[in-house]
Every structure is written in structure tokens, then in C-alpha cells.
C-alpha atoms as a PDB file:
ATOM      1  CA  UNK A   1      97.137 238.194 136.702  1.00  0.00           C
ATOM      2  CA  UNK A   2      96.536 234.547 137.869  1.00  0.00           C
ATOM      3  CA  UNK A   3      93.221 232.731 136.764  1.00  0.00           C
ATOM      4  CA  UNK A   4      91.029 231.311 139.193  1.00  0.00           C
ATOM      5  CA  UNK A   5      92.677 227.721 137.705  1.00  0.00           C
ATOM      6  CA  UNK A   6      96.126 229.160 138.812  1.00  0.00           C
ATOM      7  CA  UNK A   7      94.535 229.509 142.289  1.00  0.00           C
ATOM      8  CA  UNK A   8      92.858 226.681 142.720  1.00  0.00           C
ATOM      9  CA  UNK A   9      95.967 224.855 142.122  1.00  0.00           C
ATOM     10  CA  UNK A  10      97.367 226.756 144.712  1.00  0.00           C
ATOM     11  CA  UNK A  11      95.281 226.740 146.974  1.00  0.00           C
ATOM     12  CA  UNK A  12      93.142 223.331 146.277  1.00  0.00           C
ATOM     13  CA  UNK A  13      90.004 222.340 145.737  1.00  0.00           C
ATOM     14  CA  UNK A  14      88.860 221.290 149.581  1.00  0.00           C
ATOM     15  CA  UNK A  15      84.381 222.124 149.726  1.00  0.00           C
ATOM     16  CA  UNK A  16      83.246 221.606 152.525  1.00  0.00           C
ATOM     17  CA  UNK A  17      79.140 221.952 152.159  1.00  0.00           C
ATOM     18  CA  UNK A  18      75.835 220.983 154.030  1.00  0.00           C
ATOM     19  CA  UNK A  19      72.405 220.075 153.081  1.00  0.00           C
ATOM     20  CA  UNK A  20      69.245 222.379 152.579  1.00  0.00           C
ATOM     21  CA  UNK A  21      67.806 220.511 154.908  1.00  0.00           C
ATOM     22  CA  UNK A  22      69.796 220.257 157.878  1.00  0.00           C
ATOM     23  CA  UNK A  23      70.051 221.887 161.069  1.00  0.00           C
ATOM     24  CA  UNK A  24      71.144 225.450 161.079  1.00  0.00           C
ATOM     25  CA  UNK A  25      72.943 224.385 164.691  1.00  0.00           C
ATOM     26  CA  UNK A  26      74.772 221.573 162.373  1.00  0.00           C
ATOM     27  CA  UNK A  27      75.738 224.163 159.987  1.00  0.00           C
ATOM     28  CA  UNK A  28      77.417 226.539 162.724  1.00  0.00           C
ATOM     29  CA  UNK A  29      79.561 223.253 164.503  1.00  0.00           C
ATOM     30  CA  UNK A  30      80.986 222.645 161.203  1.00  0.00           C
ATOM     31  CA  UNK A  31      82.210 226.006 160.589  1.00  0.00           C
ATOM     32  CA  UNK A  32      83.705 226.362 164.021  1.00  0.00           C
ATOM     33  CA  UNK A  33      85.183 223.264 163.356  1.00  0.00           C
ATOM     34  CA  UNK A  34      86.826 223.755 160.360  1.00  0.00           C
ATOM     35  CA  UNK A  35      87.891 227.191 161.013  1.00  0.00           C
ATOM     36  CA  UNK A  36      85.429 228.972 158.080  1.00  0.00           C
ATOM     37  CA  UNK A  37      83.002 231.531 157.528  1.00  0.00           C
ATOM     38  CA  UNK A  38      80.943 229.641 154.460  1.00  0.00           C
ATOM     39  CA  UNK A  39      78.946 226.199 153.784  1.00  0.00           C
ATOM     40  CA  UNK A  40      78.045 225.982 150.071  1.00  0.00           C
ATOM     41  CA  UNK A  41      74.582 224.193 150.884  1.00  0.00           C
ATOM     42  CA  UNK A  42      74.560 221.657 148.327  1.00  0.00           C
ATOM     43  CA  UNK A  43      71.634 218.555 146.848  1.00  0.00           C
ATOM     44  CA  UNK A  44      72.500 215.733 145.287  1.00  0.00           C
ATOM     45  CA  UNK A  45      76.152 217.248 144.076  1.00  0.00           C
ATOM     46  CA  UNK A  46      74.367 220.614 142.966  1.00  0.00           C
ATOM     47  CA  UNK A  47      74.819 224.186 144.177  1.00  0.00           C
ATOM     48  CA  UNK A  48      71.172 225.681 145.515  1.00  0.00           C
ATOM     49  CA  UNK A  49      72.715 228.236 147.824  1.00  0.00           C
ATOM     50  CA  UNK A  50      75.551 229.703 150.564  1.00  0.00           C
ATOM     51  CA  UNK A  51      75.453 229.997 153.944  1.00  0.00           C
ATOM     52  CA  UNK A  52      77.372 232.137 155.728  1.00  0.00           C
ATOM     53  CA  UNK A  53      78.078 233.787 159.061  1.00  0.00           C
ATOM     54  CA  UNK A  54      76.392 237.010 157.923  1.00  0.00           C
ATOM     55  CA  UNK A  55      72.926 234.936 157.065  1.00  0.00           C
ATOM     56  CA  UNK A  56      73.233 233.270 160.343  1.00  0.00           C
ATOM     57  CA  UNK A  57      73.670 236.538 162.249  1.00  0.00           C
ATOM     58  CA  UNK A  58      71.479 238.601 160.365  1.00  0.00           C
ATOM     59  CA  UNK A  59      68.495 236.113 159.458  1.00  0.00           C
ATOM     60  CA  UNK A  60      68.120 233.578 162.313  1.00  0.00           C
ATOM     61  CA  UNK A  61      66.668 235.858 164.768  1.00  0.00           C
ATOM     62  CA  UNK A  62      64.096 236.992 162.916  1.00  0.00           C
ATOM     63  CA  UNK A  63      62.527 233.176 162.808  1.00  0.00           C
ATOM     64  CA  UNK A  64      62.191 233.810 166.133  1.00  0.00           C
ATOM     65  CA  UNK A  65      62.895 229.856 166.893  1.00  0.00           C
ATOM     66  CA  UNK A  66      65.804 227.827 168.396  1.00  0.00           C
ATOM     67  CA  UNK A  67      68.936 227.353 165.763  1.00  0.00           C
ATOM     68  CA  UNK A  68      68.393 223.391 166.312  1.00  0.00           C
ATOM     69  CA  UNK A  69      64.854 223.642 165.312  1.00  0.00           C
ATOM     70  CA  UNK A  70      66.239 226.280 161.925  1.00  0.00           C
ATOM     71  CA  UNK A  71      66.850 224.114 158.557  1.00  0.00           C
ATOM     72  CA  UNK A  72      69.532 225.986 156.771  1.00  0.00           C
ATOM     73  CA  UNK A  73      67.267 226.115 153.614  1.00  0.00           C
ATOM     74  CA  UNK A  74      65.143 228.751 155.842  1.00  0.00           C
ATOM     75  CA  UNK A  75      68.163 231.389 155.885  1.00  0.00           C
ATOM     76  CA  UNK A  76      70.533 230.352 153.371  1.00  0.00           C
ATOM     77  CA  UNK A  77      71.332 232.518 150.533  1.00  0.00           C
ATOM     78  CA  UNK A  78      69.881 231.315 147.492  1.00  0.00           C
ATOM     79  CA  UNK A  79      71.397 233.823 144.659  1.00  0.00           C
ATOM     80  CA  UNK A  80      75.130 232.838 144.227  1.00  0.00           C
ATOM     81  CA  UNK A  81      77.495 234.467 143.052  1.00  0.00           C
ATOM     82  CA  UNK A  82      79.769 232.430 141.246  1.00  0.00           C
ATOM     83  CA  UNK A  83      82.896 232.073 138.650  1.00  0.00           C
ATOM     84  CA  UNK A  84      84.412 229.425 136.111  1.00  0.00           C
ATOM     85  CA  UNK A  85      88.337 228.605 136.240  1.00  0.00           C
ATOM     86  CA  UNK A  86      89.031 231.497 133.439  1.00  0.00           C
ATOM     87  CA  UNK A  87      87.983 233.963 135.342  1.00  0.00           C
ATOM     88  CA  UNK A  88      91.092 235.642 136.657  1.00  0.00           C
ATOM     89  CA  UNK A  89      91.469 237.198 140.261  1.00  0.00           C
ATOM     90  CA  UNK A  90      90.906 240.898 139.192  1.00  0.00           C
ATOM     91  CA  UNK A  91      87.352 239.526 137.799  1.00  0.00           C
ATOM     92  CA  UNK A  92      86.674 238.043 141.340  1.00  0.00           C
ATOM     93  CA  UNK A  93      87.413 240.745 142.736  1.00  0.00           C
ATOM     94  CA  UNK A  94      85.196 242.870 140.901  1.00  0.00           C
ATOM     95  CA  UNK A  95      82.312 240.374 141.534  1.00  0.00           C
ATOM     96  CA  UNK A  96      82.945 240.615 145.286  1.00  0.00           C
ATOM     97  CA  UNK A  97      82.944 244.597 145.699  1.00  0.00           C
ATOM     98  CA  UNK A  98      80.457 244.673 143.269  1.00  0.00           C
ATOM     99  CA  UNK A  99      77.881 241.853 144.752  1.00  0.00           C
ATOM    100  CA  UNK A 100      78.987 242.278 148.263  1.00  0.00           C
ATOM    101  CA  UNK A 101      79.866 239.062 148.975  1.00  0.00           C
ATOM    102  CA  UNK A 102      82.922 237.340 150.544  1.00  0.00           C
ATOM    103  CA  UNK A 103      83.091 234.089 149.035  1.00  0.00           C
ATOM    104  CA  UNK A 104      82.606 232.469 145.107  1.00  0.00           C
ATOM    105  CA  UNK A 105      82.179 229.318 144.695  1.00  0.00           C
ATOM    106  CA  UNK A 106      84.045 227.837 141.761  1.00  0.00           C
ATOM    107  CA  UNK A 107      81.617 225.978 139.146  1.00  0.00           C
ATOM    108  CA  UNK A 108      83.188 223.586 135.893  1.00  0.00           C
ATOM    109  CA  UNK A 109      80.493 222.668 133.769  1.00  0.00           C
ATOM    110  CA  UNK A 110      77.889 223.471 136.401  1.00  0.00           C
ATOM    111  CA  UNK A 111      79.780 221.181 138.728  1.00  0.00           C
ATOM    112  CA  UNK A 112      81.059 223.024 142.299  1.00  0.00           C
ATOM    113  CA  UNK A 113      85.154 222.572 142.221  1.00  0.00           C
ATOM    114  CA  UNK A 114      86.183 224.497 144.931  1.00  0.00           C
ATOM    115  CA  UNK A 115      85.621 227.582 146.616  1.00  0.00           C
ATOM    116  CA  UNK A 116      87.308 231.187 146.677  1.00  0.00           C
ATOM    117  CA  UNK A 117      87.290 233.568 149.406  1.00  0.00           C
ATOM    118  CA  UNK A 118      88.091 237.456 149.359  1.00  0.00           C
ATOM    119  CA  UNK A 119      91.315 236.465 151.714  1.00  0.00           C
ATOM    120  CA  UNK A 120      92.297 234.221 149.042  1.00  0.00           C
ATOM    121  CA  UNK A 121      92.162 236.886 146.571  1.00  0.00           C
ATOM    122  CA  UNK A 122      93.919 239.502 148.819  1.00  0.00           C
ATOM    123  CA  UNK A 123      96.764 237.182 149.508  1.00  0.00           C
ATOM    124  CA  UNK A 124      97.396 236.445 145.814  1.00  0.00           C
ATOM    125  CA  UNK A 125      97.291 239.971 145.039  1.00  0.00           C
ATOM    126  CA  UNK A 126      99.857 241.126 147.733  1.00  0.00           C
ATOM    127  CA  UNK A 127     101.952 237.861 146.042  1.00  0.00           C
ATOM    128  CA  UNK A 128     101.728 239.364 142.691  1.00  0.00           C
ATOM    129  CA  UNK A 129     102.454 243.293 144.100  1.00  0.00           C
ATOM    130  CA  UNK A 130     105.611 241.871 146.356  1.00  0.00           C
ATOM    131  CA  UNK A 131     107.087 240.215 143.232  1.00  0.00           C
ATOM    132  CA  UNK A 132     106.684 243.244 140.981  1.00  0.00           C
ATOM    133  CA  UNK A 133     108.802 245.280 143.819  1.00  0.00           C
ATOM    134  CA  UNK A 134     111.119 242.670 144.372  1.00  0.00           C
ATOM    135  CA  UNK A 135     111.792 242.787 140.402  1.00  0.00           C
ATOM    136  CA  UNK A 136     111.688 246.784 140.504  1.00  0.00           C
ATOM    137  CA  UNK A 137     114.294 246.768 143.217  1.00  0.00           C
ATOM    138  CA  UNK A 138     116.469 244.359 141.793  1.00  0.00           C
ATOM    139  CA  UNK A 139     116.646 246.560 138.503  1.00  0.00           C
ATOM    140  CA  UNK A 140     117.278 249.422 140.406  1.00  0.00           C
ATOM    141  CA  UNK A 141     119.924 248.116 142.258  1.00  0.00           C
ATOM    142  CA  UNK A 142     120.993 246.609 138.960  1.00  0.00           C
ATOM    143  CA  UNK A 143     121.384 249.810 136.752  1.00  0.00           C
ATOM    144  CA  UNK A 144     123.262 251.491 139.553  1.00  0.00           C
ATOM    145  CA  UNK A 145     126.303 248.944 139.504  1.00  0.00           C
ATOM    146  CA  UNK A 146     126.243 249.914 135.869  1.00  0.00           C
END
């Protein structure tokens, strides 16, 4: 099973991140924009929490105040789940069913690298399960030329 290095490499190490203290509107226009469902909310290059679609639709309305007037820092998540570049994808995995989560950020020496989501894991996993059948069927079809 690949590492979370492997899939980094893979996949790269693109963050995209806001601040604590900007506008929960802000936070939604980049994730339309760039097609995602997660900001890692970072300060000054460090990791204090995730925002997500979930905390936006689950969290906002009870402020009871316009998003453009919302600082993310007021419905961010602030416990993250996270893993190092030895974890492997089976470990993430784990983490994700077991936390409930759908994305883990990626920390080197406390330092955020990059950024895994559960459809990253899936894919990689189909990979791996394709490639084991393509090897099963080509010793199947292998033996019985024998």
C-alpha cells in the first residue's frame, strides 16, 4: 500500500488556505472557484483549523448574521485531523471513517505540505485493486496456455 509520500507525489502538493480572520463569504468564493470542498485556515504558515462545506452549512446559521459579516475563525473547525508522509493510505483511511472527516491535511515537521481528501484515497485504492486483477488475470490466462 502507497504512503501518503507516494501520493503526494502523485497527486502534488497544491494548499490552497484562508485566514482565521477573514470573511466566511471570502472563504465560500474561493472554494467555488477552485472547484473544492476544504480551506485549511492557516496564521502565519501554521495550521489552527479546517473549514469545510459541512461547517459552513451546518454552523453559519446558527450565528444568525450575514456570511459577509461571519469571520471564518467563528465556524471553522479547530480539532484537525491530520497525518505525516509515512502514514500509508489504509491509515488515512482509518482516520477518516474513524474521525468522520473528509479531508487530512498533510503536516512535515509541523509544517502543512499538502492536503488529502477521501476521493484521493478512494481513487488510489481502486488503482491498487485494478492492478492486482489485471495481474490475477494475466496469470490466469497465463497458466492456461500452459
Amino acid at each position: 500500500m502507497k504512503t501518503v509520500k507516494h501520493l503526494l507525489q502523485e497527486k502534488g502538493h497544491t494548499v490552497v488556505a484562508i485566514g482565521p480572520d477573514d470573511s466566511v463569504f471570502n472563504a465560500m468564493q474561493k472554494m467555488a472557484a477552485d472547484n473544492i470542498g476544504a480551506l485549511l485556515v492557516m496564521k502565519d504558515e501554521k495550521l489552527v483549523g479546517i473549514l469545510t462545506e459541512r461547517d459552513f452549512s451546518r454552523k453559519s446559521y446558527l450565528l444568525d448574521k450575514p456570511v459577509k459579516d461571519t469571520q471564518v475563525k467563528e465556524i471553522m473547525t479547530r480539532q484537525v485531523a491530520y497525518v505525516d508522509l509515512n502514514n500509508t493510505n489504509e491509515d488515512c483511511m482509518a482516520l477518516i471513517t474513524e474521525m468522520r472527516v473528509r479531508h487530512l491535511p498533510v503536516l512535515d515537521d509541523g509544517k502543512v505540505i499538502g492536503l488529502l481528501s477521501i476521493g484521493d484515497l478512494v481513487k488510489d485504492a481502486i488503482s491498487q485493486h485494478q492492478f492486482v486483477i489485471n495481474q490475477l488475470e494475466r496469470y490466469i490466462y497465463d497458466t492456461r496456455e500452459i
